[in-house]
Structures are given as C-alpha cells and as structure tokens.
PDB file of N, CA and C in Angstrom:
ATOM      1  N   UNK A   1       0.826  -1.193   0.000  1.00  0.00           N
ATOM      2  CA  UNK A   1       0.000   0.000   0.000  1.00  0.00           C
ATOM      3  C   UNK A   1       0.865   1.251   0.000  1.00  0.00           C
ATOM      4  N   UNK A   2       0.041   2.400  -0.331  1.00  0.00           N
ATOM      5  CA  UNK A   2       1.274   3.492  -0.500  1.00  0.00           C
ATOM      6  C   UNK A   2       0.846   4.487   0.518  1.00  0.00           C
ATOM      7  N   UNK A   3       1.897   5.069   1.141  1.00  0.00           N
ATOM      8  CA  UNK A   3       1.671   6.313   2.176  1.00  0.00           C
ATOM      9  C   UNK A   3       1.734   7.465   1.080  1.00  0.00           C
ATOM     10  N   UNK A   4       1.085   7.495  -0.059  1.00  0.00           N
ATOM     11  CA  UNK A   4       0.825   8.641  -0.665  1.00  0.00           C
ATOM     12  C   UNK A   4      -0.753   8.867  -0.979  1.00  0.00           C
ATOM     13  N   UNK A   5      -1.046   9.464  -0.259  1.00  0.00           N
ATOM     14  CA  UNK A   5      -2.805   9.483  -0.198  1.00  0.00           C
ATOM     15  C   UNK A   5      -3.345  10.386   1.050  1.00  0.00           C
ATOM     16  N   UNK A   6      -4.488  10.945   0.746  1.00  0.00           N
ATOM     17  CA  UNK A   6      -4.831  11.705   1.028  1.00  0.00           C
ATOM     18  C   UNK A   6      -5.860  11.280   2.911  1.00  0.00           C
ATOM     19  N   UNK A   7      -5.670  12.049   3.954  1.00  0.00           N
ATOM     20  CA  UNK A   7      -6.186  11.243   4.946  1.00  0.00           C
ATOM     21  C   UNK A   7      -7.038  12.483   5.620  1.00  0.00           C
ATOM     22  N   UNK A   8      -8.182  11.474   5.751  1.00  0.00           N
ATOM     23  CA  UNK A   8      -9.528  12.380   7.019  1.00  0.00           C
ATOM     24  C   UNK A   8      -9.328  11.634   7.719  1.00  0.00           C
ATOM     25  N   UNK A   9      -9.489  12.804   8.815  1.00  0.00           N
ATOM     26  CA  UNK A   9      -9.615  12.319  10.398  1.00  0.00           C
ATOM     27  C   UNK A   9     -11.108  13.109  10.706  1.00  0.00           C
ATOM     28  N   UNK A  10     -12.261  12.854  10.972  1.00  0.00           N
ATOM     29  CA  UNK A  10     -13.420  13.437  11.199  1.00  0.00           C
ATOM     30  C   UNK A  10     -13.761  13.040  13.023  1.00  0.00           C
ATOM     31  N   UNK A  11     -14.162  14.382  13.738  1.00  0.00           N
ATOM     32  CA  UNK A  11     -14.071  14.131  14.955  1.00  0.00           C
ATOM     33  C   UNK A  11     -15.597  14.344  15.277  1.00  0.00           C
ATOM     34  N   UNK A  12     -16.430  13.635  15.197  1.00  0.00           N
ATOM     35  CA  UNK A  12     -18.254  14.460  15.932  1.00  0.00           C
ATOM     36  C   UNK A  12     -18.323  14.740  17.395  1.00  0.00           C
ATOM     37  N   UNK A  13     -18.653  15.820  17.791  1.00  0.00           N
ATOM     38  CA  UNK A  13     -18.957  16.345  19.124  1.00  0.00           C
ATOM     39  C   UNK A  13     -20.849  16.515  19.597  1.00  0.00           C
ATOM     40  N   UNK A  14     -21.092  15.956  20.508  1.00  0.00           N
ATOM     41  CA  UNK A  14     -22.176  15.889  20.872  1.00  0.00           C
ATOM     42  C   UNK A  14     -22.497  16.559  22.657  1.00  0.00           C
ATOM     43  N   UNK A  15     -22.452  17.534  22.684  1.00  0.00           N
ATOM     44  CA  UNK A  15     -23.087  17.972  23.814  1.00  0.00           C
ATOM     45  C   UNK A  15     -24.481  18.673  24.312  1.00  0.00           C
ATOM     46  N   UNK A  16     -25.185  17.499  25.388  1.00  0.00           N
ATOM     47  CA  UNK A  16     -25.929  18.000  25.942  1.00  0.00           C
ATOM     48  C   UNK A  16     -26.243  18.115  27.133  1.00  0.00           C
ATOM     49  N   UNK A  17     -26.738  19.364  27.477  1.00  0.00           N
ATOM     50  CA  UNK A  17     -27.462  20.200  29.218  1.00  0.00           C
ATOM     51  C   UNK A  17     -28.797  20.431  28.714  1.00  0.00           C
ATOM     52  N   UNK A  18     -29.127  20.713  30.222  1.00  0.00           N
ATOM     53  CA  UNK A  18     -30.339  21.277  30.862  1.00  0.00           C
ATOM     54  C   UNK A  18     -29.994  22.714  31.104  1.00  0.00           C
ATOM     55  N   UNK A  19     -31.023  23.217  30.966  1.00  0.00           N
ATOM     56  CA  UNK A  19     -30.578  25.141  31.307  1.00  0.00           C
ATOM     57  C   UNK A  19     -31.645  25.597  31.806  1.00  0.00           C
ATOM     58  N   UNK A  20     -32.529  25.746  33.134  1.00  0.00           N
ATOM     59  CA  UNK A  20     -33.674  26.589  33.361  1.00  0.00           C
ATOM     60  C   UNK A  20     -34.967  25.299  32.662  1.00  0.00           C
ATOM     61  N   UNK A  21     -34.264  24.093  32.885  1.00  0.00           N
ATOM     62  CA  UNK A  21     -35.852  23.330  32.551  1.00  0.00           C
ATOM     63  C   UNK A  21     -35.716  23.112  30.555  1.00  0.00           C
ATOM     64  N   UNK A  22     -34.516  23.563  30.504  1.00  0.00           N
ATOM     65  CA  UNK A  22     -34.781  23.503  28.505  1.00  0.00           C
ATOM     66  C   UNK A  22     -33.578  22.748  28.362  1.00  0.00           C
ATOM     67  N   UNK A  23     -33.796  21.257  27.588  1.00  0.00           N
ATOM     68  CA  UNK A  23     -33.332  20.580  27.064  1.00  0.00           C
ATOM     69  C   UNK A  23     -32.289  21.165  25.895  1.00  0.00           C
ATOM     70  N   UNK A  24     -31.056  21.112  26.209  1.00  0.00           N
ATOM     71  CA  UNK A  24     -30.632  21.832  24.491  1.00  0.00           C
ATOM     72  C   UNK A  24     -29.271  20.884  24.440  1.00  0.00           C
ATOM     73  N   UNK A  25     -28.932  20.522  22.754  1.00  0.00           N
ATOM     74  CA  UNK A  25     -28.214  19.243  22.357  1.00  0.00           C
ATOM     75  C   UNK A  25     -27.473  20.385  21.267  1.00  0.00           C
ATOM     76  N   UNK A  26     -26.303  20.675  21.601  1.00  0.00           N
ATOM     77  CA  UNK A  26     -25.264  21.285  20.290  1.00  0.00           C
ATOM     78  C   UNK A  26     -24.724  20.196  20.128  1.00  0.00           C
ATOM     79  N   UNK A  27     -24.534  20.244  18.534  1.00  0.00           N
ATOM     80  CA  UNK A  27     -23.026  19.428  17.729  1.00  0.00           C
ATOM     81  C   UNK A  27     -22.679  19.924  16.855  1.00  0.00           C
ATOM     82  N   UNK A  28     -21.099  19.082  16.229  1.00  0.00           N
ATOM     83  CA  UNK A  28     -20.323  20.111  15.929  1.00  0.00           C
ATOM     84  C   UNK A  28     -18.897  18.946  14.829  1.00  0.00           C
ATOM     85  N   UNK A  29     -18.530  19.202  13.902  1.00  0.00           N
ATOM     86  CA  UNK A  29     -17.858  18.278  13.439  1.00  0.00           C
ATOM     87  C   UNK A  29     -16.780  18.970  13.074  1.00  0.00           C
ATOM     88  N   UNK A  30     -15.809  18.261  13.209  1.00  0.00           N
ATOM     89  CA  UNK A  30     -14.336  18.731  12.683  1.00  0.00           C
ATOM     90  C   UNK A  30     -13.774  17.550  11.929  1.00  0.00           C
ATOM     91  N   UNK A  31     -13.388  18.450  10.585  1.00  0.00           N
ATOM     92  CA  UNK A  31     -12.399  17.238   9.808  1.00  0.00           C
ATOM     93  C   UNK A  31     -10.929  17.932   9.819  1.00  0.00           C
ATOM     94  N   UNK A  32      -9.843  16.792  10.282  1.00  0.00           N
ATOM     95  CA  UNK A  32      -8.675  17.096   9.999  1.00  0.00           C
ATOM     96  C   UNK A  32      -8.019  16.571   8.833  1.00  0.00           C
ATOM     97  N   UNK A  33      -7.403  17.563   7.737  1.00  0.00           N
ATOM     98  CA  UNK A  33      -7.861  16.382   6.728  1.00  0.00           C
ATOM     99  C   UNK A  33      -5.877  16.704   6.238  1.00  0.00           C
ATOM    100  N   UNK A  34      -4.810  15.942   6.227  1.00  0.00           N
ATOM    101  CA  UNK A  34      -3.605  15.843   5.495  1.00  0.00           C
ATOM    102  C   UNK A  34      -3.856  15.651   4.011  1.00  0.00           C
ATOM    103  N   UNK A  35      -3.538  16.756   3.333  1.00  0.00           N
ATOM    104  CA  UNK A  35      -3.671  16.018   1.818  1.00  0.00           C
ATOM    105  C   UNK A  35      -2.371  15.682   1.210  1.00  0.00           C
ATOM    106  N   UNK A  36      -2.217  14.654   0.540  1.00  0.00           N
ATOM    107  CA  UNK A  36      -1.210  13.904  -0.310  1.00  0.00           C
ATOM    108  C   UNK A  36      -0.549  15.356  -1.294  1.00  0.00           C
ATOM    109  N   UNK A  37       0.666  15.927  -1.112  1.00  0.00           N
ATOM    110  CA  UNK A  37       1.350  16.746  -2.164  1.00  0.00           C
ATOM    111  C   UNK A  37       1.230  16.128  -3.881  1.00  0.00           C
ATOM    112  N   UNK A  38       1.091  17.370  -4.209  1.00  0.00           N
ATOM    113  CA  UNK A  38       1.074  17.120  -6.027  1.00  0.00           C
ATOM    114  C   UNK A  38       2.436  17.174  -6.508  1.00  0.00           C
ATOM    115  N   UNK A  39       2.863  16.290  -7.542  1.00  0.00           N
ATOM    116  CA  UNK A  39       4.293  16.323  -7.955  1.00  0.00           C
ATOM    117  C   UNK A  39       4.119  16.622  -9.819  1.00  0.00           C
ATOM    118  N   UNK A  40       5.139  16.926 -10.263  1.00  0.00           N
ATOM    119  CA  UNK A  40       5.061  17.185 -11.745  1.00  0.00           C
ATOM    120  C   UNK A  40       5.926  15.656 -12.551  1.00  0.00           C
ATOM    121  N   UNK A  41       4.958  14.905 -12.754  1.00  0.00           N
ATOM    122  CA  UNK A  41       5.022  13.883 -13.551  1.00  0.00           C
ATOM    123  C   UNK A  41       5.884  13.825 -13.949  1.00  0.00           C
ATOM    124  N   UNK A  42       6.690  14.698 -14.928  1.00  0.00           N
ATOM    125  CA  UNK A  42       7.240  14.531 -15.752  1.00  0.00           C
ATOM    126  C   UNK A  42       9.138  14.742 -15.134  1.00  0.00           C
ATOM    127  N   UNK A  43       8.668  15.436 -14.163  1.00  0.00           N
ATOM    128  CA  UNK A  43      10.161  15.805 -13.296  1.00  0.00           C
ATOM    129  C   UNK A  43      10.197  14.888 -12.313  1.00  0.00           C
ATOM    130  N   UNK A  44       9.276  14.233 -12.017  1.00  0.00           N
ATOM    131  CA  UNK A  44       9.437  12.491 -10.922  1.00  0.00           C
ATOM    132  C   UNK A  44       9.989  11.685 -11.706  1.00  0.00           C
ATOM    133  N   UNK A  45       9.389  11.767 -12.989  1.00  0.00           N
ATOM    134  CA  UNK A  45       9.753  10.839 -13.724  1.00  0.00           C
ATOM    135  C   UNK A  45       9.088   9.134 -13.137  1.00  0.00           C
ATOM    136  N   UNK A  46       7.842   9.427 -13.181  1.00  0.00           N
ATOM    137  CA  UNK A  46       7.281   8.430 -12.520  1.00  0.00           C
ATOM    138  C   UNK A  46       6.492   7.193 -13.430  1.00  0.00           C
ATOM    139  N   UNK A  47       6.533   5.894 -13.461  1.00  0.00           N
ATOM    140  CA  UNK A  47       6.298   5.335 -13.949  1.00  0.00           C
ATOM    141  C   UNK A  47       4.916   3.962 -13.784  1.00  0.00           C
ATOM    142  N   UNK A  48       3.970   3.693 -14.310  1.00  0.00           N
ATOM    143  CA  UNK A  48       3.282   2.794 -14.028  1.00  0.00           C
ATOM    144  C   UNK A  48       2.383   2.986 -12.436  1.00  0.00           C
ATOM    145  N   UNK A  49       2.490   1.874 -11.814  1.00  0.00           N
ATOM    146  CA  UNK A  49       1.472   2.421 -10.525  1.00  0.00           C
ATOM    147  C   UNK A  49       1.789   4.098  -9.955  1.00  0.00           C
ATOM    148  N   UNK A  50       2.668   4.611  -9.932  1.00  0.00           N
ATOM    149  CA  UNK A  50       3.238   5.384  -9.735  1.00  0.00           C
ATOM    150  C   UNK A  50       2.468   6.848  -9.874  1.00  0.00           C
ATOM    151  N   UNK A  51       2.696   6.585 -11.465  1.00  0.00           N
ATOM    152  CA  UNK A  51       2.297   7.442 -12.350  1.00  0.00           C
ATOM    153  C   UNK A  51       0.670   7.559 -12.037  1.00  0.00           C
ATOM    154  N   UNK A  52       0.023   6.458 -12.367  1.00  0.00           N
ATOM    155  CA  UNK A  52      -0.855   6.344 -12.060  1.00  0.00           C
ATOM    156  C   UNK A  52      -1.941   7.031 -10.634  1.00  0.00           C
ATOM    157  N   UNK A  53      -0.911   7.221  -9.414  1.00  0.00           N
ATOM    158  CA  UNK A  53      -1.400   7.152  -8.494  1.00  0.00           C
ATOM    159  C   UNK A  53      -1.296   8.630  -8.279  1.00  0.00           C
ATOM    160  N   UNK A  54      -0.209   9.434  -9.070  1.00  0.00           N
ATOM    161  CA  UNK A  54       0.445  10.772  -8.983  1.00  0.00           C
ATOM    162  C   UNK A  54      -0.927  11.699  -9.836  1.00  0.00           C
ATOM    163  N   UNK A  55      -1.257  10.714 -10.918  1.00  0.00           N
ATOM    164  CA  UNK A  55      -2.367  11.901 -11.620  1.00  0.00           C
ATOM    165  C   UNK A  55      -3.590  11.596 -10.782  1.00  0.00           C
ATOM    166  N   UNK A  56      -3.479  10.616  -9.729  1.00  0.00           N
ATOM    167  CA  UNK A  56      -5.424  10.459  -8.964  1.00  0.00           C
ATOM    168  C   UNK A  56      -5.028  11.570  -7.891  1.00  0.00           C
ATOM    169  N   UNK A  57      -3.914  11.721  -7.005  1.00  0.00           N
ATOM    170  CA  UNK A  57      -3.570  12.964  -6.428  1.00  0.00           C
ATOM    171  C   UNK A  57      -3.494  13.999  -7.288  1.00  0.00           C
ATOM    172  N   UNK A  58      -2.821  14.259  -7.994  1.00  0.00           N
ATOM    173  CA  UNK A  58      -3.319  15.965  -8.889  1.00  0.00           C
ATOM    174  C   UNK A  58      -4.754  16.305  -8.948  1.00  0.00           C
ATOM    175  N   UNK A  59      -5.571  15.182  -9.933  1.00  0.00           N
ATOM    176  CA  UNK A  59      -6.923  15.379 -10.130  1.00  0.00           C
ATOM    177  C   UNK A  59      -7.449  15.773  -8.883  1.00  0.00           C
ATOM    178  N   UNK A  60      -7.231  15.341  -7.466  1.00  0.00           N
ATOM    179  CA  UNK A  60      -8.231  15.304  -6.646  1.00  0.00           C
ATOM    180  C   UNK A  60      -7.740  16.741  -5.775  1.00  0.00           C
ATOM    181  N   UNK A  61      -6.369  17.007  -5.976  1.00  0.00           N
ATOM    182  CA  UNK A  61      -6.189  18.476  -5.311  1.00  0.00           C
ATOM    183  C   UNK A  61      -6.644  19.554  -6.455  1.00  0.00           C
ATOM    184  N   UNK A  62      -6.766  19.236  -7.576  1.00  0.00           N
ATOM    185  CA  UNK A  62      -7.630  20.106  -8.770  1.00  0.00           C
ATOM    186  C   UNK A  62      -9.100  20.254  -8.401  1.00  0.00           C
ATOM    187  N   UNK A  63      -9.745  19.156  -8.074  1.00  0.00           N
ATOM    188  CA  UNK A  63     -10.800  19.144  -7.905  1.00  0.00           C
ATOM    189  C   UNK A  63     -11.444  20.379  -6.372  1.00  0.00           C
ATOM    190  N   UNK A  64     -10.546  19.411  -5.422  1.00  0.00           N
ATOM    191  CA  UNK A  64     -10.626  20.607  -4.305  1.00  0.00           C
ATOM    192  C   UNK A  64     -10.330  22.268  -4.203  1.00  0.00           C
ATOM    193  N   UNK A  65      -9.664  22.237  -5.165  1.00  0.00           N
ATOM    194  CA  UNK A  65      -9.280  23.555  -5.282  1.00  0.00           C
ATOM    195  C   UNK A  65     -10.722  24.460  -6.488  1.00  0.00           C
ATOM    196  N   UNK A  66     -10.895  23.765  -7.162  1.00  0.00           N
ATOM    197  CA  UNK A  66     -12.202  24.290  -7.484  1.00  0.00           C
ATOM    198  C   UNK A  66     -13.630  24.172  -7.070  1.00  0.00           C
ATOM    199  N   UNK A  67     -13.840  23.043  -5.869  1.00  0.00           N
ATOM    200  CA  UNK A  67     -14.698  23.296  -4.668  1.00  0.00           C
ATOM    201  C   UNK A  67     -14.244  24.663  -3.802  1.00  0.00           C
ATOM    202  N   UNK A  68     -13.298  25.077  -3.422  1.00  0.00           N
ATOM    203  CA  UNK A  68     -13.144  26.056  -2.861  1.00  0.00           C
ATOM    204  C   UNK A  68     -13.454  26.972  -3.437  1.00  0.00           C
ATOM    205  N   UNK A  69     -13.027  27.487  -4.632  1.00  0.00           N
ATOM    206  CA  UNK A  69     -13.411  28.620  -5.579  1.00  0.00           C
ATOM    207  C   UNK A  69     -14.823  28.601  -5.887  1.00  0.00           C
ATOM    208  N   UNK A  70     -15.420  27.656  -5.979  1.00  0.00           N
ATOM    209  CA  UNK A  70     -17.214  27.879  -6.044  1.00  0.00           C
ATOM    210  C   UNK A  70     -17.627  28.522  -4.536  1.00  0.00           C
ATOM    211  N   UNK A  71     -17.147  27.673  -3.781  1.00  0.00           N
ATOM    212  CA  UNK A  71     -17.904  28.359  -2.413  1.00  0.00           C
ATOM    213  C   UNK A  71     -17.275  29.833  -2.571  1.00  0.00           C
ATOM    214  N   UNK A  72     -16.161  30.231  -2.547  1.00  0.00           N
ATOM    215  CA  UNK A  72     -15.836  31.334  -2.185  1.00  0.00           C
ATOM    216  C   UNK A  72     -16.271  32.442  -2.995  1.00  0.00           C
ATOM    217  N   UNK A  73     -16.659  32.041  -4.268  1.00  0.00           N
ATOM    218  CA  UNK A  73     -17.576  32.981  -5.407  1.00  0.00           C
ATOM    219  C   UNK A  73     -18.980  32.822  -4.751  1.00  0.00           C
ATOM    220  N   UNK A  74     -19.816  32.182  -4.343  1.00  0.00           N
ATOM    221  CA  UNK A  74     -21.106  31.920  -3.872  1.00  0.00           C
ATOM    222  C   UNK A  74     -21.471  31.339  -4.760  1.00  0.00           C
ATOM    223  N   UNK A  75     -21.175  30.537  -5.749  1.00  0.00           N
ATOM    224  CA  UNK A  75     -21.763  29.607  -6.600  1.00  0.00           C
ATOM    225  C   UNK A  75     -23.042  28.695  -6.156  1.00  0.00           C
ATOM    226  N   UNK A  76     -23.701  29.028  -6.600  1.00  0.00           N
ATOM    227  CA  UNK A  76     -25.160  27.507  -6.073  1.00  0.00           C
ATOM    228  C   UNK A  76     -24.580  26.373  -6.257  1.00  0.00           C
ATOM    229  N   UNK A  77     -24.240  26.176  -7.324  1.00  0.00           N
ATOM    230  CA  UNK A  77     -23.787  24.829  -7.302  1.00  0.00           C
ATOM    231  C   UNK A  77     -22.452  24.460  -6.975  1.00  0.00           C
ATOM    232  N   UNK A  78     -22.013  23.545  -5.986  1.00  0.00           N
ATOM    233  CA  UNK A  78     -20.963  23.023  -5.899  1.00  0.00           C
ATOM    234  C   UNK A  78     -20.301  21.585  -6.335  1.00  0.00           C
ATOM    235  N   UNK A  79     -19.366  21.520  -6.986  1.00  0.00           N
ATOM    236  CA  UNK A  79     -19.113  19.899  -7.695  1.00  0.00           C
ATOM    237  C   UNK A  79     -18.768  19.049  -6.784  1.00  0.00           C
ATOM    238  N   UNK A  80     -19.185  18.708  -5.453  1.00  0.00           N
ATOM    239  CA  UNK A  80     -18.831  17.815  -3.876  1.00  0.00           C
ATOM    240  C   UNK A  80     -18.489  16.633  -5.309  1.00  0.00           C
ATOM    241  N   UNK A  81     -19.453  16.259  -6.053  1.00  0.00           N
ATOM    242  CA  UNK A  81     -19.174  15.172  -6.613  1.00  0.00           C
ATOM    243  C   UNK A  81     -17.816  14.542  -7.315  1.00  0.00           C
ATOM    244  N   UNK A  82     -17.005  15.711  -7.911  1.00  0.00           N
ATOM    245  CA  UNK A  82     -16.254  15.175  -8.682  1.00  0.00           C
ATOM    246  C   UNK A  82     -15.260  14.381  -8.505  1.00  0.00           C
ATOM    247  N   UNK A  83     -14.913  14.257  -6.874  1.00  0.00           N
ATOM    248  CA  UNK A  83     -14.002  13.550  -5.909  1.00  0.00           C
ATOM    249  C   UNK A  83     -14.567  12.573  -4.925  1.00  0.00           C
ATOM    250  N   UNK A  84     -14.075  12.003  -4.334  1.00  0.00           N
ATOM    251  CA  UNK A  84     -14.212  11.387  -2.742  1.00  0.00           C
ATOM    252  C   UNK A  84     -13.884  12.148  -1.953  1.00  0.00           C
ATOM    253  N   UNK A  85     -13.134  12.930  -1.967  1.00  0.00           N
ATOM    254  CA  UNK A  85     -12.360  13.744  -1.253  1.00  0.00           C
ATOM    255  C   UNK A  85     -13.284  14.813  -1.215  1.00  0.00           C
ATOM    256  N   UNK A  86     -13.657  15.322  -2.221  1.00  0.00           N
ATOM    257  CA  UNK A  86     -14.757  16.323  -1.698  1.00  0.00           C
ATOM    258  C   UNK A  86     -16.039  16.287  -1.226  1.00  0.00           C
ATOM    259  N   UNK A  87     -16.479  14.970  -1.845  1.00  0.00           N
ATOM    260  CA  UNK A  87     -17.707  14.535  -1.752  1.00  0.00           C
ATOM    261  C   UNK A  87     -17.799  13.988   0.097  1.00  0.00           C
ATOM    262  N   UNK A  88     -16.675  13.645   0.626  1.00  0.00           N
ATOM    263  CA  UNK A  88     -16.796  13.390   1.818  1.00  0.00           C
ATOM    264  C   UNK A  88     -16.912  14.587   3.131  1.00  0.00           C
ATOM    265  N   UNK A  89     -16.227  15.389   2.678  1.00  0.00           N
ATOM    266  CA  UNK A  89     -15.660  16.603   2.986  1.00  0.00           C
ATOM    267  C   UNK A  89     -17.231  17.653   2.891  1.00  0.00           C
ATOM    268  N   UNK A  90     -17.874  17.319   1.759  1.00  0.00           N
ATOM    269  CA  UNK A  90     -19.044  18.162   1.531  1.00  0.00           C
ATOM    270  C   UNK A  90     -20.164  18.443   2.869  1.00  0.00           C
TER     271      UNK A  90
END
C-alpha cells in the first residue's frame, strides 16, 4: 500500500445540558484532513502504478481547489461530486 494518499480524520462532538428546565443538544464536526502533495510527472519521472497514483492525487487536489473557488464565489452549485475527497468533505 502506498503512504501517498490523502487522509480524514473526522471528529463528531455531541453535547448536551439542561438550562432553566430547557433541554438543548449542540453538535459540531471537525475534519482534519492531510492532503497527499502534487508532484510534476514529468520531473518524478514516474512510472506505471506510480504514475498512475500521482495523476489520482493531482486530479483530486484540482478538484478541491475548485470546490473552494465555487464556495468562495457563492456559486449555487458546488461539484462535492467530482471527488471522494470532496464529496466526503461536503
């Protein structure tokens, strides 16, 4: 297996009190997420699984990076889909 890949750590928080007789339940999620660095193919000089595994990391930090740019324009639509990575993240 390869330690080149992209990793979530997702933490859910669930707290609940009583306050004056009122039931109240906050939550709250945090993802810590390491992403796998992008390399230039052609200057790795990377070959076969390699290669392979170098353009599913590019694509997927491409992808994220234009999930960010939709939200940050206010775009309605966002592409969560075009990844795992985003789609999880969404």
């Amino acid at each position: 297996p390869s330690s080149r890949s992209h990793c979530i750590f997702t933490l859910h928080l669930e707290v609940e009190e009583t306050v004056a007789d009122v039931h109240v339940v906050r939550t709250s999620c945090l993802h810590l997420v390491d992403l796998a660095g992008s390399e230039r193919q052609q200057k790795a000089k990377s070959v076969g699984v390699r290669l392979k595994e170098a353009s599913n990391i590019n694509r997927s930090l491409s992808v994220f990076g234009n999930v960010i740019l939709h939200l940050a324009m206010g775009h309605k639509h966002v592409p969560y889909r075009d990844s795992k990575l985003t789609f999880l993240l969404r």
